[in-house]
N, C-alpha and C. Protein backbone atom coordinates (compact mmCIF):
# COMPACT_ATOMS: atom_id res chain seq x y z
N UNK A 1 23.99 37.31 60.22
CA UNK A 1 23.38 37.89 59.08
C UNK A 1 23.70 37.14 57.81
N UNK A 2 24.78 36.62 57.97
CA UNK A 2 25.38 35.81 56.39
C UNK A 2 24.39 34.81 56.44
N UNK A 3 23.66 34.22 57.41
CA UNK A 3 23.04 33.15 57.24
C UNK A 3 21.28 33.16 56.94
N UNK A 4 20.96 34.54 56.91
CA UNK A 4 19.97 34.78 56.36
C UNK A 4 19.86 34.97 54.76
N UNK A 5 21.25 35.74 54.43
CA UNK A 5 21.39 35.89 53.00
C UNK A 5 21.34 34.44 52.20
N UNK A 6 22.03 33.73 52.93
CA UNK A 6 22.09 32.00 52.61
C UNK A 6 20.48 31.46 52.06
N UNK A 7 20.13 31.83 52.97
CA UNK A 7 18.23 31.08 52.93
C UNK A 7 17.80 31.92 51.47
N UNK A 8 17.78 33.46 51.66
CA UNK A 8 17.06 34.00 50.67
C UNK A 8 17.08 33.57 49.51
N UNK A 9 18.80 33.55 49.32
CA UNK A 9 19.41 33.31 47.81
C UNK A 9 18.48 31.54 47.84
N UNK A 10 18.39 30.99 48.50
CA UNK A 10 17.83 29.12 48.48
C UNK A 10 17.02 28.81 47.92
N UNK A 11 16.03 30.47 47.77
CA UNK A 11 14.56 30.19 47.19
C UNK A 11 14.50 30.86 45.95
N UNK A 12 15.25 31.50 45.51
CA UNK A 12 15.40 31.87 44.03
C UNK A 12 14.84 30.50 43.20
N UNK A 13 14.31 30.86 42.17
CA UNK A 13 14.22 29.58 41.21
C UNK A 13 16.31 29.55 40.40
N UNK A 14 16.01 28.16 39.94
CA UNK A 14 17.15 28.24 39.03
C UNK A 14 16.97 28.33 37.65
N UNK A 15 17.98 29.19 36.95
CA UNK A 15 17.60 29.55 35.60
C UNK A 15 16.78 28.81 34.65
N UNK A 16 17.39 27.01 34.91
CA UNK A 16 16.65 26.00 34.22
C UNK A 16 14.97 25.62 34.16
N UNK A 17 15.09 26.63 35.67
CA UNK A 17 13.04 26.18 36.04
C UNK A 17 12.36 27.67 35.69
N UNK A 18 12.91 28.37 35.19
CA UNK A 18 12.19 29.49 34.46
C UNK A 18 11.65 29.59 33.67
N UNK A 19 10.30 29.11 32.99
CA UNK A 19 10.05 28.92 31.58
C UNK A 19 10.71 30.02 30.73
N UNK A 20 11.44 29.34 29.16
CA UNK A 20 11.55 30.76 28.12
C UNK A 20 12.93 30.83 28.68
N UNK A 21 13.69 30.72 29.64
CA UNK A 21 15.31 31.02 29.53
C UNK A 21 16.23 30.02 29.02
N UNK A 22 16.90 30.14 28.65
CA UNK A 22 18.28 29.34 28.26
C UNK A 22 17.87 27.71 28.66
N UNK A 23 17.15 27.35 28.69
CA UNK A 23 16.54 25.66 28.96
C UNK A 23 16.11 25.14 27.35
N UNK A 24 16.74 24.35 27.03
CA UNK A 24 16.63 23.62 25.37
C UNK A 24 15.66 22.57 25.69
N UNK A 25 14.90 22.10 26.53
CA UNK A 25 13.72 21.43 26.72
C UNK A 25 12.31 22.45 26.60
N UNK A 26 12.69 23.96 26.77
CA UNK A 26 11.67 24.94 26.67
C UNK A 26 11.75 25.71 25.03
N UNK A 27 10.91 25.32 24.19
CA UNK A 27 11.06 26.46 23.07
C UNK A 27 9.51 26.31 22.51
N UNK A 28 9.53 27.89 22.08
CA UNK A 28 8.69 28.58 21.57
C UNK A 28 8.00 28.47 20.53
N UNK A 29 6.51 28.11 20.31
CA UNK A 29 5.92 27.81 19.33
C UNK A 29 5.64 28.61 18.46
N UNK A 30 6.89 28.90 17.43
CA UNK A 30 6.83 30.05 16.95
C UNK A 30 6.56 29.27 15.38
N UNK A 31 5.46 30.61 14.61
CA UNK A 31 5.59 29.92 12.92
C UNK A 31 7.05 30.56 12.13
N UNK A 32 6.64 29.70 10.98
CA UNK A 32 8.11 30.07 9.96
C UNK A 32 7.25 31.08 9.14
N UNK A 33 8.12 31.53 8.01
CA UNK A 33 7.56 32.05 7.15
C UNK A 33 6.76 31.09 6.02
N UNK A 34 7.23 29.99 6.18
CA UNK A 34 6.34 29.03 5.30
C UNK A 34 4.92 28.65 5.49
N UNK A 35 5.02 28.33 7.06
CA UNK A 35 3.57 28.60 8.12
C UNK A 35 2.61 29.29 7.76
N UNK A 36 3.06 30.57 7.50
CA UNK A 36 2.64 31.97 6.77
C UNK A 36 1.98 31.57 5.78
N UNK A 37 2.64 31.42 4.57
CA UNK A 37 2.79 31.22 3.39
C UNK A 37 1.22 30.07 3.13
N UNK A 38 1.20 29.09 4.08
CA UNK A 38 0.50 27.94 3.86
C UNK A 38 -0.95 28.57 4.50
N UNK A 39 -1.09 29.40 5.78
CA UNK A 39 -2.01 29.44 6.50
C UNK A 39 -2.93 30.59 5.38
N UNK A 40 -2.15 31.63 4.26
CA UNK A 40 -2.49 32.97 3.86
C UNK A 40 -2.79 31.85 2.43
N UNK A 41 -2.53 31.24 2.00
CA UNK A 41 -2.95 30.10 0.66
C UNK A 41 -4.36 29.54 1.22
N UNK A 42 -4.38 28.77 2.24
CA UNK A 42 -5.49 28.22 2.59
C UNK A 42 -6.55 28.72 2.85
N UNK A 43 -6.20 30.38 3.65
CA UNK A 43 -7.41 31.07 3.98
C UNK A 43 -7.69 31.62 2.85
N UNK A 44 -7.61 31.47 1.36
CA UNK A 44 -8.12 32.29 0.39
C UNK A 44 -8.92 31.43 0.07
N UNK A 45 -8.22 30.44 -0.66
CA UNK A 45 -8.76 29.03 -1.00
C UNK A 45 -10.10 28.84 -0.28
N UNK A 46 -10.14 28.69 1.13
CA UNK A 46 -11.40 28.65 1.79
C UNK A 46 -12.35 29.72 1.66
N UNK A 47 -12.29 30.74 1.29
CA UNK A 47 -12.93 31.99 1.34
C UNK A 47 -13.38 31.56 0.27
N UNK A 48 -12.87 31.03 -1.26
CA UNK A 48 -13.06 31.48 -2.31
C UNK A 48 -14.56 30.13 -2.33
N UNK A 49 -14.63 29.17 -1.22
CA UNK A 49 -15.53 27.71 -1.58
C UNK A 49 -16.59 28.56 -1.39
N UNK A 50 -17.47 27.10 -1.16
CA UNK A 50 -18.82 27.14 -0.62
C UNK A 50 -18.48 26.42 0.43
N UNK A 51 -17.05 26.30 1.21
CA UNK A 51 -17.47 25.69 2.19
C UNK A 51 -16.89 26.74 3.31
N UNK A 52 -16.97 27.66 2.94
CA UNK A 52 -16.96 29.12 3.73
C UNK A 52 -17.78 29.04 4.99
N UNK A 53 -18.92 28.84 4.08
CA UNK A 53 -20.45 28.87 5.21
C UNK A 53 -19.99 28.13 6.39
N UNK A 54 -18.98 27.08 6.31
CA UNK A 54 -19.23 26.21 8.02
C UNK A 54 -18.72 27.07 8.62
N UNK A 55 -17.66 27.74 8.77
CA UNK A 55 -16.55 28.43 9.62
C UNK A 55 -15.78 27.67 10.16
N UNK A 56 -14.78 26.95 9.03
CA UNK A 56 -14.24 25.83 9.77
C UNK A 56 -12.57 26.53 10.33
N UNK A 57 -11.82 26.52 10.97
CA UNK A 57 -11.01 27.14 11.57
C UNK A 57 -9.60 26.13 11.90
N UNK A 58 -8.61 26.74 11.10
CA UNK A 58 -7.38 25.68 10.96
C UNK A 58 -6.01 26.79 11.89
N UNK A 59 -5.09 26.01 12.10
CA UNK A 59 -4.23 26.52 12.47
C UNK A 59 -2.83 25.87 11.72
N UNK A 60 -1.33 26.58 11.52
CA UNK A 60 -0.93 26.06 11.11
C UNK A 60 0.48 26.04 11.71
N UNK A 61 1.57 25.21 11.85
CA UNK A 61 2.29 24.81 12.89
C UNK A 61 3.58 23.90 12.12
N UNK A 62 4.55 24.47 11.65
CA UNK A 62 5.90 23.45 11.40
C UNK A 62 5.11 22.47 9.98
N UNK A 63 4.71 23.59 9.04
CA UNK A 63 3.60 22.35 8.33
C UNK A 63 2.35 21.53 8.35
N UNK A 64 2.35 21.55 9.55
CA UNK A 64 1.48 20.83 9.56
C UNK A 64 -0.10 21.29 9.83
N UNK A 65 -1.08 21.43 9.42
CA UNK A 65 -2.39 21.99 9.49
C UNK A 65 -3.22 21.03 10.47
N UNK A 66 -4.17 22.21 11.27
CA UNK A 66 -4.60 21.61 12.26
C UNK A 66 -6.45 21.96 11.93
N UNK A 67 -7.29 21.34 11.62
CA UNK A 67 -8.52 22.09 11.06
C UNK A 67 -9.25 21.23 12.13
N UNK A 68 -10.14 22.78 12.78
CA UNK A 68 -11.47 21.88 13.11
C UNK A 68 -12.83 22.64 12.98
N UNK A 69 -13.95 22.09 13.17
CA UNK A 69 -14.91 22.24 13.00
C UNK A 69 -15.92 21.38 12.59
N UNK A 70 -17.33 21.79 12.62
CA UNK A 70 -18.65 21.09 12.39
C UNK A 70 -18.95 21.11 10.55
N UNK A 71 -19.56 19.91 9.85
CA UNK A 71 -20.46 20.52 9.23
C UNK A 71 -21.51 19.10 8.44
N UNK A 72 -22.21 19.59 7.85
CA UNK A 72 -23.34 18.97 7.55
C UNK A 72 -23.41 18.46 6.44
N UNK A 73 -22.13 18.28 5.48
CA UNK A 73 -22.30 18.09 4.26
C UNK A 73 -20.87 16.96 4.94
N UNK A 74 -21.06 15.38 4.26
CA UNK A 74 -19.93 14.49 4.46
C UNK A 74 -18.54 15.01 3.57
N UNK A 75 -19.04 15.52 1.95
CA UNK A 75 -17.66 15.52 1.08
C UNK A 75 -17.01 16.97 2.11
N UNK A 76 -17.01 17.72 2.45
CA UNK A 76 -16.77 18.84 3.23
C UNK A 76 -15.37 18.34 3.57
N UNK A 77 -15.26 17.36 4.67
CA UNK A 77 -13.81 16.83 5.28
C UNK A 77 -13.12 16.36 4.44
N UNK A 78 -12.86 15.60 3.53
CA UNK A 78 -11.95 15.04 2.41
C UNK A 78 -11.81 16.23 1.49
N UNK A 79 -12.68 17.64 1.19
CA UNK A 79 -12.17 18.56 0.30
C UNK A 79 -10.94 19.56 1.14
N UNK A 80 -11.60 19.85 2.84
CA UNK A 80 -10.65 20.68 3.23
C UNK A 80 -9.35 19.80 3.23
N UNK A 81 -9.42 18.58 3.59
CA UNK A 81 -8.10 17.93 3.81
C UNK A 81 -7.14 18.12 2.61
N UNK A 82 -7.48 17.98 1.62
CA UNK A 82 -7.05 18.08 -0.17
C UNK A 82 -7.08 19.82 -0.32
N UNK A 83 -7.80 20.44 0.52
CA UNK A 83 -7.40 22.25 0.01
C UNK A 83 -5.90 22.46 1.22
N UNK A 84 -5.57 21.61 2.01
CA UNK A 84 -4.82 22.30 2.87
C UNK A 84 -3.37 21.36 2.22
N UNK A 85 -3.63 20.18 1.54
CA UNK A 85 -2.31 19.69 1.23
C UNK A 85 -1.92 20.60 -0.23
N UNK A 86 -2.69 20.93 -1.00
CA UNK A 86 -2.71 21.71 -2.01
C UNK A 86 -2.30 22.93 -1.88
N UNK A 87 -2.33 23.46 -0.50
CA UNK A 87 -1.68 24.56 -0.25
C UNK A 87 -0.40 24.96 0.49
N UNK A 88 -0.09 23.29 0.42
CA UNK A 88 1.33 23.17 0.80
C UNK A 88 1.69 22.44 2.07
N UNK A 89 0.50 22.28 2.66
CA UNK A 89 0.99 21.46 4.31
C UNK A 89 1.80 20.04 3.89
N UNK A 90 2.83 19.89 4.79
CA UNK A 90 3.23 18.53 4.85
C UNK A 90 2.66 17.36 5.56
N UNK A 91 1.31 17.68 6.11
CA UNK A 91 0.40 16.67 6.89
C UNK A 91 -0.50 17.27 7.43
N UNK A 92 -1.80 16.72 7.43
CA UNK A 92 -3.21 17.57 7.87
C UNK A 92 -3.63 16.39 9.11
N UNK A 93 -4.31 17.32 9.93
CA UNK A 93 -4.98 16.63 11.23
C UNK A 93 -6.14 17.31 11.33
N UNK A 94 -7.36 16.48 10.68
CA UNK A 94 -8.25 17.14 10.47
C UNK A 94 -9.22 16.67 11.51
N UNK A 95 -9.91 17.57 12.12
CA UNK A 95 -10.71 17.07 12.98
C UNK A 95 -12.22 17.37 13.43
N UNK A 96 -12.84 17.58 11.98
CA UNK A 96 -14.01 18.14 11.26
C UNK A 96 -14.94 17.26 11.95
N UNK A 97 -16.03 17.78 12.61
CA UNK A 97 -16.69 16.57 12.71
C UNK A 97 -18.46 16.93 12.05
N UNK A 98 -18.83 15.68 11.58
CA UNK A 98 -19.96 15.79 10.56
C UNK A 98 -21.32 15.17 11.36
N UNK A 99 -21.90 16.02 11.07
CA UNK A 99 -23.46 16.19 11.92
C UNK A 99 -23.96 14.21 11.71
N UNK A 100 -24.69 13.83 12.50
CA UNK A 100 -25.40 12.89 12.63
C UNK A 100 -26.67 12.80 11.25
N UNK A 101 -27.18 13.66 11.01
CA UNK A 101 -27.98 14.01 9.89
C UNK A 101 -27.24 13.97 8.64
N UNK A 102 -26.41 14.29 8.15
CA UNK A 102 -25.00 13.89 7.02
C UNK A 102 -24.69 12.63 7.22
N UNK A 103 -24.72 12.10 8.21
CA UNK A 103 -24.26 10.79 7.97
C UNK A 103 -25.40 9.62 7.92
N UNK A 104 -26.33 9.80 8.14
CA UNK A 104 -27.23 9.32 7.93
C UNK A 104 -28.30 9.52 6.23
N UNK A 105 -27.59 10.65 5.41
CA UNK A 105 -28.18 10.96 4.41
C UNK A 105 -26.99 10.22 3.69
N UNK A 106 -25.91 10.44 3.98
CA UNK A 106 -24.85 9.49 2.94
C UNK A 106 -25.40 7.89 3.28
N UNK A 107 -25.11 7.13 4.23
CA UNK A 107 -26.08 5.70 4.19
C UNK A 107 -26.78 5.80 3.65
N UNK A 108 -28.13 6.31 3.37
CA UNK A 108 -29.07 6.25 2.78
C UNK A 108 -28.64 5.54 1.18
N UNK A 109 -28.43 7.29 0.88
CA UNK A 109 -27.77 7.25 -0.62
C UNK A 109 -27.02 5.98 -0.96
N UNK A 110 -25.96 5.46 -0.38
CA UNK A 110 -25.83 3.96 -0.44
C UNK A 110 -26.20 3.53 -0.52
N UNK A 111 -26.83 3.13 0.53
CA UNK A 111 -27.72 1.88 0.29
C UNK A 111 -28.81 1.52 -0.93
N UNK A 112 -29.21 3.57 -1.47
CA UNK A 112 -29.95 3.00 -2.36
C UNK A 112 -29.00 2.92 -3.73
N UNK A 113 -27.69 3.35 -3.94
CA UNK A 113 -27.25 2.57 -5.01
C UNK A 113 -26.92 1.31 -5.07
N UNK A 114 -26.70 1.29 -3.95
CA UNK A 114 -26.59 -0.84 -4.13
C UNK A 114 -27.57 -1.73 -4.36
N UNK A 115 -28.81 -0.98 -4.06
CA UNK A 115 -30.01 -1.43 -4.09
C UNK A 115 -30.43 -1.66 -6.09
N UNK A 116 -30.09 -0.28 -6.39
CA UNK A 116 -30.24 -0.24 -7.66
C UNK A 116 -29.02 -1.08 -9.08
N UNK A 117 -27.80 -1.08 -7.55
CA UNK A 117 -27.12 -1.86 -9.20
C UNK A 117 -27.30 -3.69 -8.43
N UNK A 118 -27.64 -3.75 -7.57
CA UNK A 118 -28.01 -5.06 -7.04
C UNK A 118 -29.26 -5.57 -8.04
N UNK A 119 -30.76 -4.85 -8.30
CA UNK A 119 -31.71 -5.29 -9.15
C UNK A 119 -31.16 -4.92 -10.49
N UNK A 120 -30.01 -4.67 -10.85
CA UNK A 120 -29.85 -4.40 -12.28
C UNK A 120 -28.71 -6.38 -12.88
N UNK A 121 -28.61 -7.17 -11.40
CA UNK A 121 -27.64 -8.14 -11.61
C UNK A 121 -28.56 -9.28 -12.83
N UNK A 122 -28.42 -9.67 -13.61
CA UNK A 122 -28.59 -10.63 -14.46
C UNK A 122 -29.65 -9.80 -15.51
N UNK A 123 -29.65 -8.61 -15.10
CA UNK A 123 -30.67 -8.07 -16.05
C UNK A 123 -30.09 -7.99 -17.59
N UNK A 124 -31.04 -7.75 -18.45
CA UNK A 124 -30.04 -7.37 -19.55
C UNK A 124 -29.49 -5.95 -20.01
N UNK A 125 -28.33 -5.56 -20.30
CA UNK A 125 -27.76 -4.29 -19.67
C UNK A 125 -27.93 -3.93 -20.91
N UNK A 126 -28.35 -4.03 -22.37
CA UNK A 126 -29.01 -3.26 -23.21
C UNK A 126 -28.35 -4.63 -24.51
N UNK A 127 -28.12 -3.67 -25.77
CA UNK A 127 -28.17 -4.18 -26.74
C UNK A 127 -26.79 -4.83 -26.96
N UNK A 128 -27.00 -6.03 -27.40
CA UNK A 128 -25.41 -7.34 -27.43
C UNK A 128 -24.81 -6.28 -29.08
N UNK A 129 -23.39 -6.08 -28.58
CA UNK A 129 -22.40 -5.61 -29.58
C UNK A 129 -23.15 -6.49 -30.52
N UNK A 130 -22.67 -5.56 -32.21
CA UNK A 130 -22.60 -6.26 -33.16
C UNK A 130 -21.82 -7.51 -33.21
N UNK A 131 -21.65 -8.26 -34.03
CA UNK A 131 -20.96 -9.85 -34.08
C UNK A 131 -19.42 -9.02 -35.10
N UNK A 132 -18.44 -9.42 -34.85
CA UNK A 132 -17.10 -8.99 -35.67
C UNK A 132 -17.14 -9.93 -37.20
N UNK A 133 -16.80 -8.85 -38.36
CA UNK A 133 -17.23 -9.44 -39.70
C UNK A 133 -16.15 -10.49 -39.44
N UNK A 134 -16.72 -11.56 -40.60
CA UNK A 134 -15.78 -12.81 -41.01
C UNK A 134 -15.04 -12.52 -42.29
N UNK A 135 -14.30 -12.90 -42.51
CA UNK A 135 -13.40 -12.43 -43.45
C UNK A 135 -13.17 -13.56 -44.20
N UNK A 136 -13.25 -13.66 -45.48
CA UNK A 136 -12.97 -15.23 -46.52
C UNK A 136 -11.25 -15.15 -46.18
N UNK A 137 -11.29 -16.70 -46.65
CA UNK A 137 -9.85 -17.20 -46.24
C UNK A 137 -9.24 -16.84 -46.80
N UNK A 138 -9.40 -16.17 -48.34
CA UNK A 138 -8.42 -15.32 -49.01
C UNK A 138 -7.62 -13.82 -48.61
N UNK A 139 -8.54 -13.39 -47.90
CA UNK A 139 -8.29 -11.92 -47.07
C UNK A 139 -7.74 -12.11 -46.10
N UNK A 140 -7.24 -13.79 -45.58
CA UNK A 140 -6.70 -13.66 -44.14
C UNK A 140 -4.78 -13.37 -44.18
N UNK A 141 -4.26 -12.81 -44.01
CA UNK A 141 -3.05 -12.64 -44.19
C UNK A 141 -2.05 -13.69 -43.46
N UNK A 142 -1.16 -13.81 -44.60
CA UNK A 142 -0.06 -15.09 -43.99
C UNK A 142 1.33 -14.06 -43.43
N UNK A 143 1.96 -15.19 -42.39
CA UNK A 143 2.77 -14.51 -41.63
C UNK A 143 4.21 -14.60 -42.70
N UNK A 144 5.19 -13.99 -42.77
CA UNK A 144 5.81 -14.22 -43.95
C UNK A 144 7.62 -14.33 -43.17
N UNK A 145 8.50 -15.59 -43.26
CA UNK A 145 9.71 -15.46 -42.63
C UNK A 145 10.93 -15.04 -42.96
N UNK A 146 11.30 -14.11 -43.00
CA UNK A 146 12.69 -13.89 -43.58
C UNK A 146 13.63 -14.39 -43.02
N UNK A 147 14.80 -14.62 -43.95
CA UNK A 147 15.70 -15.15 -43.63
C UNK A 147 16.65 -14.51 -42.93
N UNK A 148 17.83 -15.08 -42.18
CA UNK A 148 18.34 -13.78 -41.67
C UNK A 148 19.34 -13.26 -41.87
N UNK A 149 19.71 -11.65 -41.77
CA UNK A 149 20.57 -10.77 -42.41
C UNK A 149 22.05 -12.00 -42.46
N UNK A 150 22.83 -11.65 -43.60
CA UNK A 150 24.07 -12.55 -43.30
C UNK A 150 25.04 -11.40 -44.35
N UNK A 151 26.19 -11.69 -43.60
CA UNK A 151 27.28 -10.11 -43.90
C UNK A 151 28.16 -10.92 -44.08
C-alpha cells in the first residue's frame, strides 16, 4: 500500500508549476494607482475631442499606453499619441491604423503643395523692400577710444 501512496503523491504538480503561487517568474498584471490616474486623464481628454467619433480604445499598463484602432483622418494618430503623453504616460505604443482613403487624400494634398510652391520658384514673390536711407558723412558716427582706467 505505501507504494501506491508513492505514485499518487508523483503526480501532484509542484508548487513552482502552479501558475499565481510563490513562483517570481509568475506575476500579475496588475495596474498602479498611477495607471489609474493616466487611463481616467486620457479617457476625458478623449471624450472631450472630436476624435471621440473613431472609438479608439487604449489600455494602460506600468505607464505605458497601449492605443488601438481605425480612423480616417491621418492627424488623428500623432494627436492621440500627444493626448496620452500629456496625460502622463511614460511611452505610447500606438497602433492606430489609418484607412487607405486618408492616406491617399494626405498625398494628394502634398503633392499639390509642392506643386504650388515648385511654380512659385523664380517667380517674383511681390514687392523688393524699400532701399535703406543713406546718411551724409557728417551723420556717420565715429568710434571714440578711451584711454584706460589707471589708479
Amino acid at each position: 500500500m505505501l507504494f501506491l501512496f508513492a505514485l499518487v503523491g508523483m503526480n501532484q504538480p509542484s508548487p513552482a508549476a502552479v501558475p499565481g503561487a510563490a513562483n517570481p517568474q509568475v506575476s500579475p498584471q496588475t495596474k498602479t494607482a498611477e495607471d489609474v490616474r493616466i487611463e481616467k486623464t486620457l479617457r476625458t481628454k478623449l471624450a472631450k475631442s472630436k476624435m471621440s467619433a473613431d472609438h479608439f480604445t487604449f489600455s494602460v499598463l506600468k505607464g505605458v499606453v497601449t492605443i488601438e484602432g481605425n480612423t480616417g483622418v491621418m492627424q488623428h494618430k500623432g494627436a492621440m499619441t500627444r493626448m496620452a503623453k500629456t496625460s502622463g504616460a511614460a511611452s505610447v505604443h500606438n497602433n492606430i491604423r489609418i484607412s487607405d482613403a486618408a492616406k491617399a487624400k494626405a498625398a494628394a494634398t502634398l503633392a499639390g503643395h509642392r506643386a504650388t510652391v515648385n511654380a512659385g520658384v523664380g517667380a517674383n514673390p511681390g514687392p523688393a523692400p524699400p532701399p535703406a536711407p543713406v546718411l551724409p558723412a557728417s551723420a556717420t558716427p565715429r568710434a571714440s577710444v578711451l584711454p584706460p582706467d589707471r589708479k
